[in-house]
C-alpha atoms as a PDB file:
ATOM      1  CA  UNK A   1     -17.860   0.313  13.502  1.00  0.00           C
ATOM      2  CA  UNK A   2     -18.634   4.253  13.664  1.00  0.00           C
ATOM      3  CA  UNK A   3     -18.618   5.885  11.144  1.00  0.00           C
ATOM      4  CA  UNK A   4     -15.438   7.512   9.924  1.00  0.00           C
ATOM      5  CA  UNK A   5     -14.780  11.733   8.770  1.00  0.00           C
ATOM      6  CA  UNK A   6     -11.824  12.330   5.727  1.00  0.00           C
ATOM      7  CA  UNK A   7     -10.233  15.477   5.375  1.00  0.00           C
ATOM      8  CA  UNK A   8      -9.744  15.767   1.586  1.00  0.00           C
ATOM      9  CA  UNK A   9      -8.161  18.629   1.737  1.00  0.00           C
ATOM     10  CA  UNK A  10      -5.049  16.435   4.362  1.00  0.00           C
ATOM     11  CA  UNK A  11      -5.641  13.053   2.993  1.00  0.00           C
ATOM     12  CA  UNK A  12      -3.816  10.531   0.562  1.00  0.00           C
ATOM     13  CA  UNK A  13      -4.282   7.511  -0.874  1.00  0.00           C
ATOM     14  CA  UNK A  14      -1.152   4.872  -0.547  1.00  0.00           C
ATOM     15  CA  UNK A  15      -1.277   1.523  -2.692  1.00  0.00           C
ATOM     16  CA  UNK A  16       1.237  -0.633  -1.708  1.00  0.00           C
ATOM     17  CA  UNK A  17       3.007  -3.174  -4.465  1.00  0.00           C
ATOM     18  CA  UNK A  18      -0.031  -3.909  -6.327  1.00  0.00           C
ATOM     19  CA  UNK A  19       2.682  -4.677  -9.227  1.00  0.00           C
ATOM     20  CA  UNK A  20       2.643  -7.178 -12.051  1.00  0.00           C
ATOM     21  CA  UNK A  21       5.015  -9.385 -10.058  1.00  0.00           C
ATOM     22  CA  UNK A  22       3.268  -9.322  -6.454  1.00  0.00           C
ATOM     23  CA  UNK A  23      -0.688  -9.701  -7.612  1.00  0.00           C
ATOM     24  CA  UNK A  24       0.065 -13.212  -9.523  1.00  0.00           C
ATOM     25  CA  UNK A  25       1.173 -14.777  -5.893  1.00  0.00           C
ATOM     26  CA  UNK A  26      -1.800 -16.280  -3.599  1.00  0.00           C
ATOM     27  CA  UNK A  27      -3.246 -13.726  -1.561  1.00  0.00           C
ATOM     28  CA  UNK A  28      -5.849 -14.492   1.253  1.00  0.00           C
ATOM     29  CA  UNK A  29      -8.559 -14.211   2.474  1.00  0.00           C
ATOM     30  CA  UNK A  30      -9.097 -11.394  -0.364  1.00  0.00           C
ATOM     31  CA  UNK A  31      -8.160 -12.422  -3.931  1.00  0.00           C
ATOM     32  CA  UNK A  32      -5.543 -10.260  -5.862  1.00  0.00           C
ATOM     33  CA  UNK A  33      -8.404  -9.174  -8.138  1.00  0.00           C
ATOM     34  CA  UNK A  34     -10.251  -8.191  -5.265  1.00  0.00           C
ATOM     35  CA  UNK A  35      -7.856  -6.554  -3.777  1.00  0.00           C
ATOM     36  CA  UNK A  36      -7.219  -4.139  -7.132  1.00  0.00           C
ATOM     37  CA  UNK A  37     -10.889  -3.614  -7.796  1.00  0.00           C
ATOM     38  CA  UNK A  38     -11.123  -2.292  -4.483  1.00  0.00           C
ATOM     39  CA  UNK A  39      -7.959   0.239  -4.632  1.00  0.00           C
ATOM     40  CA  UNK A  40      -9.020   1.190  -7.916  1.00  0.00           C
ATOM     41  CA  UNK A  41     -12.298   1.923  -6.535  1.00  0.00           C
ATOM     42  CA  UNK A  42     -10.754   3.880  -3.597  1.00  0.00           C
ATOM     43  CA  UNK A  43      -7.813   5.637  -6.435  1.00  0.00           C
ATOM     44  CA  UNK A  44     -11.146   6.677  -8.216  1.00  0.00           C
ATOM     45  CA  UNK A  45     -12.856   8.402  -5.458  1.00  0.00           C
ATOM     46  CA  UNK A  46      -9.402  10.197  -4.387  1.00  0.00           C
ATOM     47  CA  UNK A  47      -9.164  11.735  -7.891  1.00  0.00           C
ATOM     48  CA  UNK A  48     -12.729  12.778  -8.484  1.00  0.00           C
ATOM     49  CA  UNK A  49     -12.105  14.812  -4.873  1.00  0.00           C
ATOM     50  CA  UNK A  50      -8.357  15.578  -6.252  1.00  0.00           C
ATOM     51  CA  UNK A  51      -7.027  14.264  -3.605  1.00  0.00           C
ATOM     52  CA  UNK A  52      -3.814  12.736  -4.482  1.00  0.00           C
ATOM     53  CA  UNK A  53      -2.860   8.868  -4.902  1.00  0.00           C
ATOM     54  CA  UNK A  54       0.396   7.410  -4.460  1.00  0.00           C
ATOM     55  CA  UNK A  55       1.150   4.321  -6.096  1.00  0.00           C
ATOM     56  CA  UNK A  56       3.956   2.393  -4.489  1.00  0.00           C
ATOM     57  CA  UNK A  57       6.036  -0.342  -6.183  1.00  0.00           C
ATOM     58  CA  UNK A  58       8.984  -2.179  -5.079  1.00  0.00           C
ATOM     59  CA  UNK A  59      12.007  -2.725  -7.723  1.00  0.00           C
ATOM     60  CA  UNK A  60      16.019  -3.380  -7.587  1.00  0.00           C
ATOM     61  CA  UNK A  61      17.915  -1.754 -10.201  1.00  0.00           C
ATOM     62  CA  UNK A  62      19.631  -3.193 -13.036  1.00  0.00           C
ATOM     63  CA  UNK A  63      22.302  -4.970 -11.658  1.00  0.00           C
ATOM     64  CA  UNK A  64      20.440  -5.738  -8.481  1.00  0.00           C
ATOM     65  CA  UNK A  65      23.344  -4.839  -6.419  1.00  0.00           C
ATOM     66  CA  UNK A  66      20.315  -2.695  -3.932  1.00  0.00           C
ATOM     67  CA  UNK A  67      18.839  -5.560  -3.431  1.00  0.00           C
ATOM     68  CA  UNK A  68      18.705  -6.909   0.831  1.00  0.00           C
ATOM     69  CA  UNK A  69      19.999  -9.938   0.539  1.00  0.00           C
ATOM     70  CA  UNK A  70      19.324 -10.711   4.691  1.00  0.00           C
ATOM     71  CA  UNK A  71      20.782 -14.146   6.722  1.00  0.00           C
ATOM     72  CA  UNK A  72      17.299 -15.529   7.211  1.00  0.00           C
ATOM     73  CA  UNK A  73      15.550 -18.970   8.490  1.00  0.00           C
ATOM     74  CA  UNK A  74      12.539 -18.733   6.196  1.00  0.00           C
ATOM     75  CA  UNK A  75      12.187 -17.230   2.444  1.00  0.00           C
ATOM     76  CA  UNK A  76      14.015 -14.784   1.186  1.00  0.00           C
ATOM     77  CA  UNK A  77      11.860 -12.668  -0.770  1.00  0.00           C
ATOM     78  CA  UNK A  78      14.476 -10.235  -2.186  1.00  0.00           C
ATOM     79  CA  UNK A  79      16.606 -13.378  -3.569  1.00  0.00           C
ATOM     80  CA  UNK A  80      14.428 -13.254  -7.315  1.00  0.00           C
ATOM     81  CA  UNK A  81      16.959 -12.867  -9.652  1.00  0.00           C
ATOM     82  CA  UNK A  82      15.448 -13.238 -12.356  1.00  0.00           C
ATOM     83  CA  UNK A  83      12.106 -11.565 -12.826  1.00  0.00           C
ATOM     84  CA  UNK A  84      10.269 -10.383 -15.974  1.00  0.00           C
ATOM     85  CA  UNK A  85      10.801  -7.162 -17.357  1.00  0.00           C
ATOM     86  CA  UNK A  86       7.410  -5.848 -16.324  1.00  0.00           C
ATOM     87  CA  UNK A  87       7.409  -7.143 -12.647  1.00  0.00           C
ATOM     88  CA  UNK A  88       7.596  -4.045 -10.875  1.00  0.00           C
ATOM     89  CA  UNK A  89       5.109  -2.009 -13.117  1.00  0.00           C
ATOM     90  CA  UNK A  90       1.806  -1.028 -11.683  1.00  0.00           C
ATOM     91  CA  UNK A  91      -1.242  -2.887 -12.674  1.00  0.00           C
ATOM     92  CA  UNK A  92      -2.770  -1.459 -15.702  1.00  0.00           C
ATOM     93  CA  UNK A  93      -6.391  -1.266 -13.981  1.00  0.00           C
ATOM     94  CA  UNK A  94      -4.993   0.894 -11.275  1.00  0.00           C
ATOM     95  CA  UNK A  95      -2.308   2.914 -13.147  1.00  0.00           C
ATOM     96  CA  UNK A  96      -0.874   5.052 -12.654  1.00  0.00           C
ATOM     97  CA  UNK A  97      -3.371   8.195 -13.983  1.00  0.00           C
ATOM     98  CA  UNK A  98      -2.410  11.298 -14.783  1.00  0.00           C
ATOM     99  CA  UNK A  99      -1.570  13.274 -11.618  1.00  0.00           C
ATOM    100  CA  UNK A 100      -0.322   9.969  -9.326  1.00  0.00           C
ATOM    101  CA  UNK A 101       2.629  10.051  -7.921  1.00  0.00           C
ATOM    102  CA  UNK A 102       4.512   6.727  -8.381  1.00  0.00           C
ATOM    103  CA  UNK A 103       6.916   5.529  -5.487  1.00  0.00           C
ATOM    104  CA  UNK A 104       9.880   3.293  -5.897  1.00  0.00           C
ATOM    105  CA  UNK A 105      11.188   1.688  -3.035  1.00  0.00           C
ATOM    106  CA  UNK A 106      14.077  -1.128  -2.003  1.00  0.00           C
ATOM    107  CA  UNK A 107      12.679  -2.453   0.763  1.00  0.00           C
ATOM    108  CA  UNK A 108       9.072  -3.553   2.297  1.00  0.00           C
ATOM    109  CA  UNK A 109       8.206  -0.571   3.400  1.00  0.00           C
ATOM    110  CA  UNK A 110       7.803   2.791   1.367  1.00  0.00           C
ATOM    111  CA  UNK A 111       8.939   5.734   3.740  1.00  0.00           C
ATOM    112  CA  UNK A 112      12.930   4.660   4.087  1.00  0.00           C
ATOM    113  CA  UNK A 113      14.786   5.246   1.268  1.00  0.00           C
ATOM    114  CA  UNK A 114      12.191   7.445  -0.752  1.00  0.00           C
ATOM    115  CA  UNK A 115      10.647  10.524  -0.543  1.00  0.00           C
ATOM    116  CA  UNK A 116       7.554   9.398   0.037  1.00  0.00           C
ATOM    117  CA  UNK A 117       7.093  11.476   3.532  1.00  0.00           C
ATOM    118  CA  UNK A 118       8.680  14.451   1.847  1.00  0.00           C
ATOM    119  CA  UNK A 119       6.173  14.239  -1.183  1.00  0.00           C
ATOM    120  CA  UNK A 120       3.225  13.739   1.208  1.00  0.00           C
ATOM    121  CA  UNK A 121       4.505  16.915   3.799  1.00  0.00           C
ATOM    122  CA  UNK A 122       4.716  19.155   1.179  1.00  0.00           C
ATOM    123  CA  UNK A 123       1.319  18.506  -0.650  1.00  0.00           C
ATOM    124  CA  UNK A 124       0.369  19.189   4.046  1.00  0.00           C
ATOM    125  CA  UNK A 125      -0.954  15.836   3.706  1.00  0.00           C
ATOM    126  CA  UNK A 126      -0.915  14.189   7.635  1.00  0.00           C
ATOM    127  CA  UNK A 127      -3.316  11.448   7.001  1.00  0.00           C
ATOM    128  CA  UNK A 128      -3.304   8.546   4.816  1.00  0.00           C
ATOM    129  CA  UNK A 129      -5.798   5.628   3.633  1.00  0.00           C
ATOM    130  CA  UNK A 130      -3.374   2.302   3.109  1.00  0.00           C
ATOM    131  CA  UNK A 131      -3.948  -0.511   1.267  1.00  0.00           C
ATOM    132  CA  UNK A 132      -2.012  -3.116  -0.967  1.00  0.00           C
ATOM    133  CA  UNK A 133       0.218  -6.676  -0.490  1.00  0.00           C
ATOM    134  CA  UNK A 134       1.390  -7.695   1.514  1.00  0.00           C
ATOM    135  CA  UNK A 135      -0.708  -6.690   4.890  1.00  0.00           C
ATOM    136  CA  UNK A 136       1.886  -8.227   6.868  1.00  0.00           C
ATOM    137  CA  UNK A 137       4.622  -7.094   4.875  1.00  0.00           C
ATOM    138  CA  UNK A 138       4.616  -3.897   2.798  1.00  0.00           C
ATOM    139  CA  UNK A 139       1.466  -2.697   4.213  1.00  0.00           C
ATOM    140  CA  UNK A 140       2.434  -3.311   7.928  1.00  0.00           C
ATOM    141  CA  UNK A 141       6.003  -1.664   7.579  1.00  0.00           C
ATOM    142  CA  UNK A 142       4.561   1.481   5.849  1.00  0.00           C
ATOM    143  CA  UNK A 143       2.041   1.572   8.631  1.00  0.00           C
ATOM    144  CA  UNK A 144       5.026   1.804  11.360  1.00  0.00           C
ATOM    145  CA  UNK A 145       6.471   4.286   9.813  1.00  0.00           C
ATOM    146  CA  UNK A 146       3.642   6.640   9.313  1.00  0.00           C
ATOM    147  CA  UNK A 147       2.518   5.803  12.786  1.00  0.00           C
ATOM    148  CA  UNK A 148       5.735   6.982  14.116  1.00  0.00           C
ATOM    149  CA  UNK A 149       5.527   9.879  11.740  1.00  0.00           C
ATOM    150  CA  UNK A 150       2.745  11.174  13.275  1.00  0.00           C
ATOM    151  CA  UNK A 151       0.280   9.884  10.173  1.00  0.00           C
ATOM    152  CA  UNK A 152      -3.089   9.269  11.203  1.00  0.00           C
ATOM    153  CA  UNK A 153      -4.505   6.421   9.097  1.00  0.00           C
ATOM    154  CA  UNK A 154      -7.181   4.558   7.524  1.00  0.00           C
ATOM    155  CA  UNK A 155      -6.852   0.693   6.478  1.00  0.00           C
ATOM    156  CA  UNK A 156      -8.633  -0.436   3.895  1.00  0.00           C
ATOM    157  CA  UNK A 157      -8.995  -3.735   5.017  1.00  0.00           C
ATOM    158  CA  UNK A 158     -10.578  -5.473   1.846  1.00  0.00           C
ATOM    159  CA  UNK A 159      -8.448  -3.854  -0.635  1.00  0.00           C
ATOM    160  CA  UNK A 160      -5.429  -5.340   1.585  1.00  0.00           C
ATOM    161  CA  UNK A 161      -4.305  -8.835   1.765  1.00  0.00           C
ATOM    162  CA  UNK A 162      -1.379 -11.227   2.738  1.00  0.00           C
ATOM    163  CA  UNK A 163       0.118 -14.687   1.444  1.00  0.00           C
ATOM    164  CA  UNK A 164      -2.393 -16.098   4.393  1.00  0.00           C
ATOM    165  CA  UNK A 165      -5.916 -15.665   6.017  1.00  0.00           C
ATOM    166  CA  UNK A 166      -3.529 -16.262   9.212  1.00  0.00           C
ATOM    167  CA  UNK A 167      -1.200 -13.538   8.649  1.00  0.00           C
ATOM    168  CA  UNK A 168      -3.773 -11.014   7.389  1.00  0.00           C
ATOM    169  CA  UNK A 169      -6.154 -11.707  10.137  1.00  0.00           C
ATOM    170  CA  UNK A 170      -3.239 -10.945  12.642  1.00  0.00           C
ATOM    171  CA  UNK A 171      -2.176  -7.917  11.502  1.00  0.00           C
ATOM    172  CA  UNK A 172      -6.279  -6.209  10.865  1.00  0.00           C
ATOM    173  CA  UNK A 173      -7.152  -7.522  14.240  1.00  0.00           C
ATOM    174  CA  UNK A 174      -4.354  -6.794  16.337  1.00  0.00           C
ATOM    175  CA  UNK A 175      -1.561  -3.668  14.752  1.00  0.00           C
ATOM    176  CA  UNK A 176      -3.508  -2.090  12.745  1.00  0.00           C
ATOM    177  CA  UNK A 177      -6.588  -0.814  15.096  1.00  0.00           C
ATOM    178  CA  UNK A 178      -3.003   0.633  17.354  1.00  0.00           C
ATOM    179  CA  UNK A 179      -2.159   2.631  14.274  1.00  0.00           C
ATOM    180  CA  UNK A 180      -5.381   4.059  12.932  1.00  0.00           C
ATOM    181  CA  UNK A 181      -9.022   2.957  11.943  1.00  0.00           C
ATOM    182  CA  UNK A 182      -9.802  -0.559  10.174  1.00  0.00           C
ATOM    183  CA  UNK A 183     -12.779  -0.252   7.359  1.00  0.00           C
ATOM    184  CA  UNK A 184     -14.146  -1.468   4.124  1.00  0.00           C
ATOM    185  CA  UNK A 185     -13.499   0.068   0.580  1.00  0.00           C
ATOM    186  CA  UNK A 186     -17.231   1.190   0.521  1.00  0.00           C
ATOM    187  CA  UNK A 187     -17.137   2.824   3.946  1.00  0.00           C
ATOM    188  CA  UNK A 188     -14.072   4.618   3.254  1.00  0.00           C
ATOM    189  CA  UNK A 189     -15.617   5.839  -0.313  1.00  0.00           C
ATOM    190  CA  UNK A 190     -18.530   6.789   1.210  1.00  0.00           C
ATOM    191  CA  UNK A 191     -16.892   9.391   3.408  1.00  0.00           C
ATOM    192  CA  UNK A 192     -15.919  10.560   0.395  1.00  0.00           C
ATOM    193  CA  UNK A 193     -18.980  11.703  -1.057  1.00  0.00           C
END
């Protein structure tokens, strides 16, 4: 793959979900813990260029009353009822560190419902680096929105991952080189240097 330029001065890290209650699920082909290692790697490099980070996380409120509760043939993964106090909070390796910006959203994706495209426009940020679980899920639908945005983007494909190799593999190989450029953590922290 060629090599790829960052603007640091119109770039922003997104991590998407990597939350006490997504990272314990299976995730393939990359390991949860491979998955954080690698956005904190890439969180580290945006702050030493002070470049900003966003760290997304998906939570319902008390009463769970903004939680979708869609008519669907396969698993519902807003039903959880019942989750531990600490599900939605970021993972302590990652953060969040003084200066992120910490999204909550309802939904997989982070731009509807939050002011995550109004937080990124007025910081002139039009390019993003994306990363997170699920690839397929909260990844993919933040993708389509900053696609249609007008976001150019960066996938970190190693510090991304899905419930499957299949569904992961899908998505790298076939949505996300429409949206932007596909690379590894260490290529995209390179470019940082």
């Amino acid at each position: 793959m060629a090599s790829i330029e960052i603007d640091k001065t119109k770039t922003a890290l997104v991590v998407i979900d990597l939350q006490k209650g997504i990272v314990n699920r299976q995730a393939q082909p990359h390991e949860a813990k491979d998955v954080i290692a690698n956005a904190v790697k890439l969180a580290e490099a945006f702050r030493k260029n002070s470049m900003p980070v966003f760290l997304v996380r998906v939570a319902a409120s008390a009463d769970g009353k903004d939680r979708l509760n869609p008519n669907v043939d396969g698993e519902n993964p807003f039903a959880h009822q019942n989750r531990p106090a600490d599900w939605s909070e970021i993972v302590p390796e990652l953060g969040p560190k003084e200066g992120d910006y910490v999204i909550t959203k309802k939904q997989w994706g982070a731009f509807y419902g939050t002011d995550l495209d109004l937080q990124l426009r007025r910081r002139k940020i039009d390019a993003i680096v994306l990363c997170g679980i699920a690839t397929n899920l909260g990844v993919e639908s933040t993708a389509r929105f900053a696609y249609e945005f007008g976001y150019q983007q960066v996938f970190a494909e190693d510090a991304t991952s899905a419930m499957s190799a299949v569904e992961h593999e899908y998505v790298v190989k076939t949505i996300f080189p429409r949206m932007g450029k596909v690379r590894a953590t260490r290529e995209i922290v390179s470019a940082l240097k």
